[in-house]
PDB file of N, CA and C in Angstrom:
ATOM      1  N   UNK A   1       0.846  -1.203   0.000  1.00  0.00           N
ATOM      2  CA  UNK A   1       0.000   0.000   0.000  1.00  0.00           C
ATOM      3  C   UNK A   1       0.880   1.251   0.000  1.00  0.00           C
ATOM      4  N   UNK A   2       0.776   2.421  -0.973  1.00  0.00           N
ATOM      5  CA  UNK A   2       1.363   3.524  -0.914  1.00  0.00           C
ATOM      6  C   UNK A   2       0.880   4.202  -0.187  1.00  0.00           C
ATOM      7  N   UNK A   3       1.364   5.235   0.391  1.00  0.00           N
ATOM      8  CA  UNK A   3       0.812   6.358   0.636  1.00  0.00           C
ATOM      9  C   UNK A   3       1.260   7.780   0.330  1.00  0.00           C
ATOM     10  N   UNK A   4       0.764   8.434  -0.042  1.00  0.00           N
ATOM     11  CA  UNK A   4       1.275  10.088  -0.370  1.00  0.00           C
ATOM     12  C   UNK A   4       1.661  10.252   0.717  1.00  0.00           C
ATOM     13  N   UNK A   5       2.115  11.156   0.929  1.00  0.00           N
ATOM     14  CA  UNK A   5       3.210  11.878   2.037  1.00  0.00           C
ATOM     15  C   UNK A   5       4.591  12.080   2.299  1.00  0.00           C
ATOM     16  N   UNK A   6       5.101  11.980   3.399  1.00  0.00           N
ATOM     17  CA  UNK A   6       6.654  11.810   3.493  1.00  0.00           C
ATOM     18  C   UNK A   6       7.072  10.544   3.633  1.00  0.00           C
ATOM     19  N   UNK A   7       7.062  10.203   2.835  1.00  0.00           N
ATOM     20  CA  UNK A   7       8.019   8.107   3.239  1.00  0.00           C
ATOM     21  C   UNK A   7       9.658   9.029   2.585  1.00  0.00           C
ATOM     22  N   UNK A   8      10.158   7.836   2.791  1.00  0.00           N
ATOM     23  CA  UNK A   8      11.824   7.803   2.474  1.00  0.00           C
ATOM     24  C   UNK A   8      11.509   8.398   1.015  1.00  0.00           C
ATOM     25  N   UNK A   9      11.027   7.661   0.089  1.00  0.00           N
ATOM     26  CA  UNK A   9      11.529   7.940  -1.308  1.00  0.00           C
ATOM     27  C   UNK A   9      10.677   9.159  -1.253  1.00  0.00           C
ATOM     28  N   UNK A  10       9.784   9.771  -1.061  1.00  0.00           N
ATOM     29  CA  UNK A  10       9.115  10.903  -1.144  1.00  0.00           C
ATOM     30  C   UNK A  10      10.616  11.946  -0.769  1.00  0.00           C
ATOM     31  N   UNK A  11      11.063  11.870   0.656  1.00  0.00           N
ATOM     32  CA  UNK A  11      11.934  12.789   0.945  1.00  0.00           C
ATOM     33  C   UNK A  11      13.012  12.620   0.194  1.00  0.00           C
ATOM     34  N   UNK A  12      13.971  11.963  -0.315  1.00  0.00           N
ATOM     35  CA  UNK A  12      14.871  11.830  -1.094  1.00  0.00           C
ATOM     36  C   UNK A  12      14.850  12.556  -3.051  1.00  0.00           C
ATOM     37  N   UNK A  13      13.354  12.364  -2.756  1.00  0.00           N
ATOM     38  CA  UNK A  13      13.319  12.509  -4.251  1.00  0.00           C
ATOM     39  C   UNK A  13      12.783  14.445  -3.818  1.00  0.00           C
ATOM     40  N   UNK A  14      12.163  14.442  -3.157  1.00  0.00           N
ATOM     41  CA  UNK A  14      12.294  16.234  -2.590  1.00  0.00           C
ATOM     42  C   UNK A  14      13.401  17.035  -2.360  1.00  0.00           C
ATOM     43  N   UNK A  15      14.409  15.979  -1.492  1.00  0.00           N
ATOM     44  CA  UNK A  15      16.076  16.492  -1.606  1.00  0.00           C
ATOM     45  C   UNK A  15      16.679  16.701  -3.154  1.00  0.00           C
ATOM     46  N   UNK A  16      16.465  15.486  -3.956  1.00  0.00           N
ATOM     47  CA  UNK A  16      17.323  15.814  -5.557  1.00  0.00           C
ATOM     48  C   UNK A  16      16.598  17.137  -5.955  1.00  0.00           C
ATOM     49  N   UNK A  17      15.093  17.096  -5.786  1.00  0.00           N
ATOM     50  CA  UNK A  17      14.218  18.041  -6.358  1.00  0.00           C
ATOM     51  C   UNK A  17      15.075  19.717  -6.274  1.00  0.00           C
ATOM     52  N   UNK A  18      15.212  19.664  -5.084  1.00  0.00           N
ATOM     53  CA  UNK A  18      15.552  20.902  -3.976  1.00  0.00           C
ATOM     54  C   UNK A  18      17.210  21.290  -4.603  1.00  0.00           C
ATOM     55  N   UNK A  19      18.039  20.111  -4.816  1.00  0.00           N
ATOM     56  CA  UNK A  19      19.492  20.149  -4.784  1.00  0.00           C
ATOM     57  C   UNK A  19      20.010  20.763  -6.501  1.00  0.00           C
ATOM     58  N   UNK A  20      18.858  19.891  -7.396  1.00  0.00           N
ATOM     59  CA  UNK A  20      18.965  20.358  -9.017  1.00  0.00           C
ATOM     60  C   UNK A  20      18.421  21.935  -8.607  1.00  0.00           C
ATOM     61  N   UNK A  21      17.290  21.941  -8.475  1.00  0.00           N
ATOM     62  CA  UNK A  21      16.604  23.733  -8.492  1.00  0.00           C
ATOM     63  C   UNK A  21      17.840  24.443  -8.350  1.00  0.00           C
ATOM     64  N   UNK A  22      18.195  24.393  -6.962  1.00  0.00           N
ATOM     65  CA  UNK A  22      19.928  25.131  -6.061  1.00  0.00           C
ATOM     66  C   UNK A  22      20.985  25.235  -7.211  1.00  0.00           C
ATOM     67  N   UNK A  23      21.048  23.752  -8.244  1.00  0.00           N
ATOM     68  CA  UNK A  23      22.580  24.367  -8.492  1.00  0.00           C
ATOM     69  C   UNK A  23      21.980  25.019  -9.697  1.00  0.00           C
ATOM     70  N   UNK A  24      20.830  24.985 -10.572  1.00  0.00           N
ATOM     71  CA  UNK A  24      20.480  25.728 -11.670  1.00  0.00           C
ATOM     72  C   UNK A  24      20.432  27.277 -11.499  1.00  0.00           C
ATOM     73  N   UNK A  25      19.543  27.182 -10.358  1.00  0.00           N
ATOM     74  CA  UNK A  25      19.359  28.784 -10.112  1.00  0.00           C
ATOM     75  C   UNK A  25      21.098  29.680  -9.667  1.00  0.00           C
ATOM     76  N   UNK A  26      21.867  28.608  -9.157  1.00  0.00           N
ATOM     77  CA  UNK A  26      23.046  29.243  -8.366  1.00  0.00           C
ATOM     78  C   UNK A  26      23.940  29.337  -9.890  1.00  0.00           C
ATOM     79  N   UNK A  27      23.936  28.011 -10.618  1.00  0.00           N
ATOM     80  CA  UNK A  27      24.264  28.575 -12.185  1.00  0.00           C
ATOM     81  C   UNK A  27      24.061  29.868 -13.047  1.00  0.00           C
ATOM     82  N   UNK A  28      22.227  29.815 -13.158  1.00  0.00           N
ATOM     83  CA  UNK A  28      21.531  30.830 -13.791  1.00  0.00           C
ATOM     84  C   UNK A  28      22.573  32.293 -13.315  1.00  0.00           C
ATOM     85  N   UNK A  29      22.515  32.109 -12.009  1.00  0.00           N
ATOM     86  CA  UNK A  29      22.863  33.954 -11.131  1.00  0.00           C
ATOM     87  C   UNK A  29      24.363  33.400 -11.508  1.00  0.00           C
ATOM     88  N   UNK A  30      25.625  32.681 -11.613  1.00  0.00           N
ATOM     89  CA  UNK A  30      26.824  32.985 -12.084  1.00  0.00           C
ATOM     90  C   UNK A  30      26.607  33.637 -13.330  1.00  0.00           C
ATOM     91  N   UNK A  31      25.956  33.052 -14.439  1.00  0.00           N
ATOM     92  CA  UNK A  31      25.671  33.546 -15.605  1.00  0.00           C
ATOM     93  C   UNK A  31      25.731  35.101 -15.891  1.00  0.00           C
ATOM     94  N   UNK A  32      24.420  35.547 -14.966  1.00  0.00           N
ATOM     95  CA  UNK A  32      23.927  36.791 -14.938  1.00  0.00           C
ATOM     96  C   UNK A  32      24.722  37.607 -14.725  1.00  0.00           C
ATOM     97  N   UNK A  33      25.529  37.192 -13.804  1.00  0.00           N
ATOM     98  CA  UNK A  33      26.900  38.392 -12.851  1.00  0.00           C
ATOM     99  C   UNK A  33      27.883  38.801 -13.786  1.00  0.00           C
ATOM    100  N   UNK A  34      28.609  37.258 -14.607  1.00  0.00           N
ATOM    101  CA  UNK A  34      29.336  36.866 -15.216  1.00  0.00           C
ATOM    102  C   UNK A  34      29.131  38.346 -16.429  1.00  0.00           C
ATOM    103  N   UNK A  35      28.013  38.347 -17.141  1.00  0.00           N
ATOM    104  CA  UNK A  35      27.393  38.970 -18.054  1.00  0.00           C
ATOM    105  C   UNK A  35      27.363  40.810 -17.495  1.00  0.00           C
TER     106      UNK A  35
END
């Protein structure tokens, strides 16, 4: 039985979620500065 919420793979896959966003946006703003 699943459940929505926080199980392990829910939080893990919220951490990658969280960790890609971070280095794109922290990319995006080198870009910008860079420019």
């Amino acid at each position: 039985m699943k459940k929505r919420g926080l199980t392990r793979e829910g939080i893990i896959t919220l951490i990658l979620v969280l960790l890609i966003a971070g280095f794109v946006l922290y990319f995006i703003f080198k870009l910008l500065k860079i420019i």
